[in-house]
N, C-alpha and C. Protein backbone atom coordinates (compact mmCIF):
# COMPACT_ATOMS: atom_id res chain seq x y z
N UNK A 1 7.66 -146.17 -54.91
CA UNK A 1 8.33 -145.06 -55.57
C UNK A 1 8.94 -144.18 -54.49
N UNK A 2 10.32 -144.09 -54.58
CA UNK A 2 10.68 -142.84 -53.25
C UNK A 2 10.19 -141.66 -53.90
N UNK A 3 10.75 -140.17 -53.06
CA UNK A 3 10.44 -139.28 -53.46
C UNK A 3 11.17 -138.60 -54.37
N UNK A 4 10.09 -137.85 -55.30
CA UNK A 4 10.52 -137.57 -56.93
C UNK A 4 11.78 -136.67 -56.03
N UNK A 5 12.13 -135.96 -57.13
CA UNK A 5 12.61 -134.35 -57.14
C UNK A 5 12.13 -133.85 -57.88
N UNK A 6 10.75 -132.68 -57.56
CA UNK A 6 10.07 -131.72 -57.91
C UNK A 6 10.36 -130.75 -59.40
N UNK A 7 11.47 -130.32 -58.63
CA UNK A 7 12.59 -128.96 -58.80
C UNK A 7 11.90 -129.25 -60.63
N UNK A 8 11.62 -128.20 -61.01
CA UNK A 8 11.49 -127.93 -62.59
C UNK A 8 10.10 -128.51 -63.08
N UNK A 9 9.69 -129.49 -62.58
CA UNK A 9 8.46 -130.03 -63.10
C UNK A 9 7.46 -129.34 -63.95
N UNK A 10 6.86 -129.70 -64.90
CA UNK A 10 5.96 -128.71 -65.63
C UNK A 10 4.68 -128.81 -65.01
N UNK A 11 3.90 -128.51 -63.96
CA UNK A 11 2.45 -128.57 -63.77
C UNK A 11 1.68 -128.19 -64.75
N UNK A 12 0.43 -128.69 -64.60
CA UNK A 12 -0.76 -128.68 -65.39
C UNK A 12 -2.08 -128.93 -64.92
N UNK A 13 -2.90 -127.69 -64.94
CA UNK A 13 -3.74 -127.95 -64.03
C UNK A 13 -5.12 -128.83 -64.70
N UNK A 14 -5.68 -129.78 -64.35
CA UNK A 14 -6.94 -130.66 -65.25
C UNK A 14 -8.02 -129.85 -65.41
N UNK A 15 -8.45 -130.29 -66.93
CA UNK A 15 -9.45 -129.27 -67.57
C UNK A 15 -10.64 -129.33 -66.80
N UNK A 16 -10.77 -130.71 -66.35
CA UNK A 16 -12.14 -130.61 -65.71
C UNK A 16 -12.26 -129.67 -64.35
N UNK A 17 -11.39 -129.21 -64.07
CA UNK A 17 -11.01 -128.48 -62.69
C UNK A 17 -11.39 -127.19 -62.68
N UNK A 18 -12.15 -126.16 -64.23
CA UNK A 18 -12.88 -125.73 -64.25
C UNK A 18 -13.71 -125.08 -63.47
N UNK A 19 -14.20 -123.89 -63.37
CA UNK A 19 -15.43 -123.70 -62.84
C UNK A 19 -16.38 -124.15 -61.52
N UNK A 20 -15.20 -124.77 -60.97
CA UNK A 20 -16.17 -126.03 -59.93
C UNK A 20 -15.65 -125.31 -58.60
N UNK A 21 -15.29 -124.08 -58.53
CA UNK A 21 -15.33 -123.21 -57.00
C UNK A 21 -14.01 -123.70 -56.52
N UNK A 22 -12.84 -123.86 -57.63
CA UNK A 22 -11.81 -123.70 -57.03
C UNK A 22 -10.86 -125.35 -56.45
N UNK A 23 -12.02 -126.05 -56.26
CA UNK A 23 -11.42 -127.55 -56.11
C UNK A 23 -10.65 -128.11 -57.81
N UNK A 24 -9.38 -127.41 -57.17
CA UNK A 24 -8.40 -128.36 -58.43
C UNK A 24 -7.48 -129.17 -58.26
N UNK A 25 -6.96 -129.89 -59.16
CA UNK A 25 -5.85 -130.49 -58.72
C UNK A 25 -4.59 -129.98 -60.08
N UNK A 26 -3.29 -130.37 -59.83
CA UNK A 26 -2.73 -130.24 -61.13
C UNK A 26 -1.42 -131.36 -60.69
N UNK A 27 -1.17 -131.93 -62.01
CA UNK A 27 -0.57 -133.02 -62.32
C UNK A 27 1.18 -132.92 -63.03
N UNK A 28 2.10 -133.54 -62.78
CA UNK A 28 3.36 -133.19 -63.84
C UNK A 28 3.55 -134.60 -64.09
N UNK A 29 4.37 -134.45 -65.19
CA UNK A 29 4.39 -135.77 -65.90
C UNK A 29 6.17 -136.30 -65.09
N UNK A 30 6.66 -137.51 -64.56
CA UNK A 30 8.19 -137.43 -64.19
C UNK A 30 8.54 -138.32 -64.82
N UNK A 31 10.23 -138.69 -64.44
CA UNK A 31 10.41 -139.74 -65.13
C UNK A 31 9.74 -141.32 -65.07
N UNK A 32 9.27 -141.51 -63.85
CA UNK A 32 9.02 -142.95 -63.85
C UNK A 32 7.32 -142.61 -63.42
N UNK A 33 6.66 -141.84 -63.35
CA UNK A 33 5.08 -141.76 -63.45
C UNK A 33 4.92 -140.68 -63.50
N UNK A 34 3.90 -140.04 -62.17
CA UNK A 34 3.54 -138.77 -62.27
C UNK A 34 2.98 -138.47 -60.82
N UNK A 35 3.53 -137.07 -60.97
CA UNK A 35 2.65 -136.48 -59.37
C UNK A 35 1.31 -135.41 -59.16
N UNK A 36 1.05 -135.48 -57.97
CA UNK A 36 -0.65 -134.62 -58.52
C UNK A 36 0.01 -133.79 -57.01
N UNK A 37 -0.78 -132.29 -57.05
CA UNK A 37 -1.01 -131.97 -56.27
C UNK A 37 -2.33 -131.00 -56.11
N UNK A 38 -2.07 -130.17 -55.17
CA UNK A 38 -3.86 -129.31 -54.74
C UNK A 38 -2.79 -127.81 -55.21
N UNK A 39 -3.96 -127.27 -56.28
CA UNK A 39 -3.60 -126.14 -57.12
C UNK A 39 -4.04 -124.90 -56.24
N UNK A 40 -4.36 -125.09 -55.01
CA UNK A 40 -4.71 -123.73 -53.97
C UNK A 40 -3.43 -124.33 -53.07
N UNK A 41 -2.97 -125.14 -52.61
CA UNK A 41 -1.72 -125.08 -52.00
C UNK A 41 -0.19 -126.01 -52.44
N UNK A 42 0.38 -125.11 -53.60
CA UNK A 42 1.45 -125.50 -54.10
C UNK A 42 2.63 -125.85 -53.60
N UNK A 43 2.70 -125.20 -52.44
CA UNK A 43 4.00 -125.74 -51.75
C UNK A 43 3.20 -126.81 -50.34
N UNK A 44 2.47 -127.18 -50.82
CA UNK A 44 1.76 -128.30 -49.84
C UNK A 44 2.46 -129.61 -50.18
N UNK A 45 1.64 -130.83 -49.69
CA UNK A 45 1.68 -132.22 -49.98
C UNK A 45 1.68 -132.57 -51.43
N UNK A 46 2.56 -133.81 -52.35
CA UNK A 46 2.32 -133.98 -53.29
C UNK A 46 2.37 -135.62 -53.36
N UNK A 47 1.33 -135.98 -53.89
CA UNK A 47 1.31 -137.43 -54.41
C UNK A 47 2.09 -137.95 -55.62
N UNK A 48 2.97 -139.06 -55.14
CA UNK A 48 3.54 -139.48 -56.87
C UNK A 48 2.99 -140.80 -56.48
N UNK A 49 2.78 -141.52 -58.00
CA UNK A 49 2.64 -142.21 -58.55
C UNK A 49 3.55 -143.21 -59.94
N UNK A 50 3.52 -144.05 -59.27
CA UNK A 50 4.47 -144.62 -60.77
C UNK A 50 3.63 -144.86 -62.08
N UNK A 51 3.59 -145.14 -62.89
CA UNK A 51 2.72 -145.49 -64.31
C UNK A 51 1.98 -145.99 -64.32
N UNK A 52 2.46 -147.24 -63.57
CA UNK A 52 1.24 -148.31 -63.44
C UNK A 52 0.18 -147.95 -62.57
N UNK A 53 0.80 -147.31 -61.18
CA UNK A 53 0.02 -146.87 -60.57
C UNK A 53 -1.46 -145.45 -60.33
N UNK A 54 -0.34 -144.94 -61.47
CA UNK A 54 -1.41 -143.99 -62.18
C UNK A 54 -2.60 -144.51 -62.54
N UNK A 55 -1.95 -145.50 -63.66
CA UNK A 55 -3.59 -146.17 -64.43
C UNK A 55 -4.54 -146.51 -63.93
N UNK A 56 -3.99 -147.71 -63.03
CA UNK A 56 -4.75 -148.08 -61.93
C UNK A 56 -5.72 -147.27 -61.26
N UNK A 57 -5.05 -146.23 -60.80
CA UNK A 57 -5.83 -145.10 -60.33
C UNK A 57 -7.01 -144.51 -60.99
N UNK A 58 -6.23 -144.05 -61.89
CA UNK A 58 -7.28 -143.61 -63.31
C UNK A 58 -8.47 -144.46 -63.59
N UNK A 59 -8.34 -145.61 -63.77
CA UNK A 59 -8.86 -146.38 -64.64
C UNK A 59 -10.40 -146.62 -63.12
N UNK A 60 -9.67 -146.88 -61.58
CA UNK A 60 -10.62 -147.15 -60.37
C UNK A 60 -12.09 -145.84 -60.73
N UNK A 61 -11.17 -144.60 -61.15
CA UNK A 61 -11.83 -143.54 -60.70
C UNK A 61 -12.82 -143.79 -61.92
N UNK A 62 -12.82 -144.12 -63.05
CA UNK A 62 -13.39 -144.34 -64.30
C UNK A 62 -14.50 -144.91 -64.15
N UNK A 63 -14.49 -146.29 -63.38
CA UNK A 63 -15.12 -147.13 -63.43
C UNK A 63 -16.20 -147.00 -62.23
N UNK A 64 -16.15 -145.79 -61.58
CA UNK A 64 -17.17 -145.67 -60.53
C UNK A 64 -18.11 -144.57 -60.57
């Protein structure tokens, strides 16, 4: 996946991200997957992911 273009994205920060002293992440949905980043530094690093690669992801973190 090259790199998205950001610009407008709707973030959303994960519910479970809660209460837990600040370790969050928040996620936007793009056209061809989705990107995550760290909700204490927004103009930091951002991970994208394509769809598939999401799941994948998702699904690793699920299963452990």
């Amino acid at each position: 996946m090259t790199t998205p273009d950001l610009t407008g994205v709707a973030w959303r920060k994960s519910t479970r991200s809660d209460g837990n002293g600040g370790a969050c992440v928040e996620v936007a949905d793009l056209r061809d997957g989705v990107a995550v980043r760290d909700s204490k530094d927004q103009s930091g690093p951002t991970l994208a992911f394509t769809s598939q690669g999401w799941r994948s992801f998702v699904n690793s973190l699920k299963a452990s």
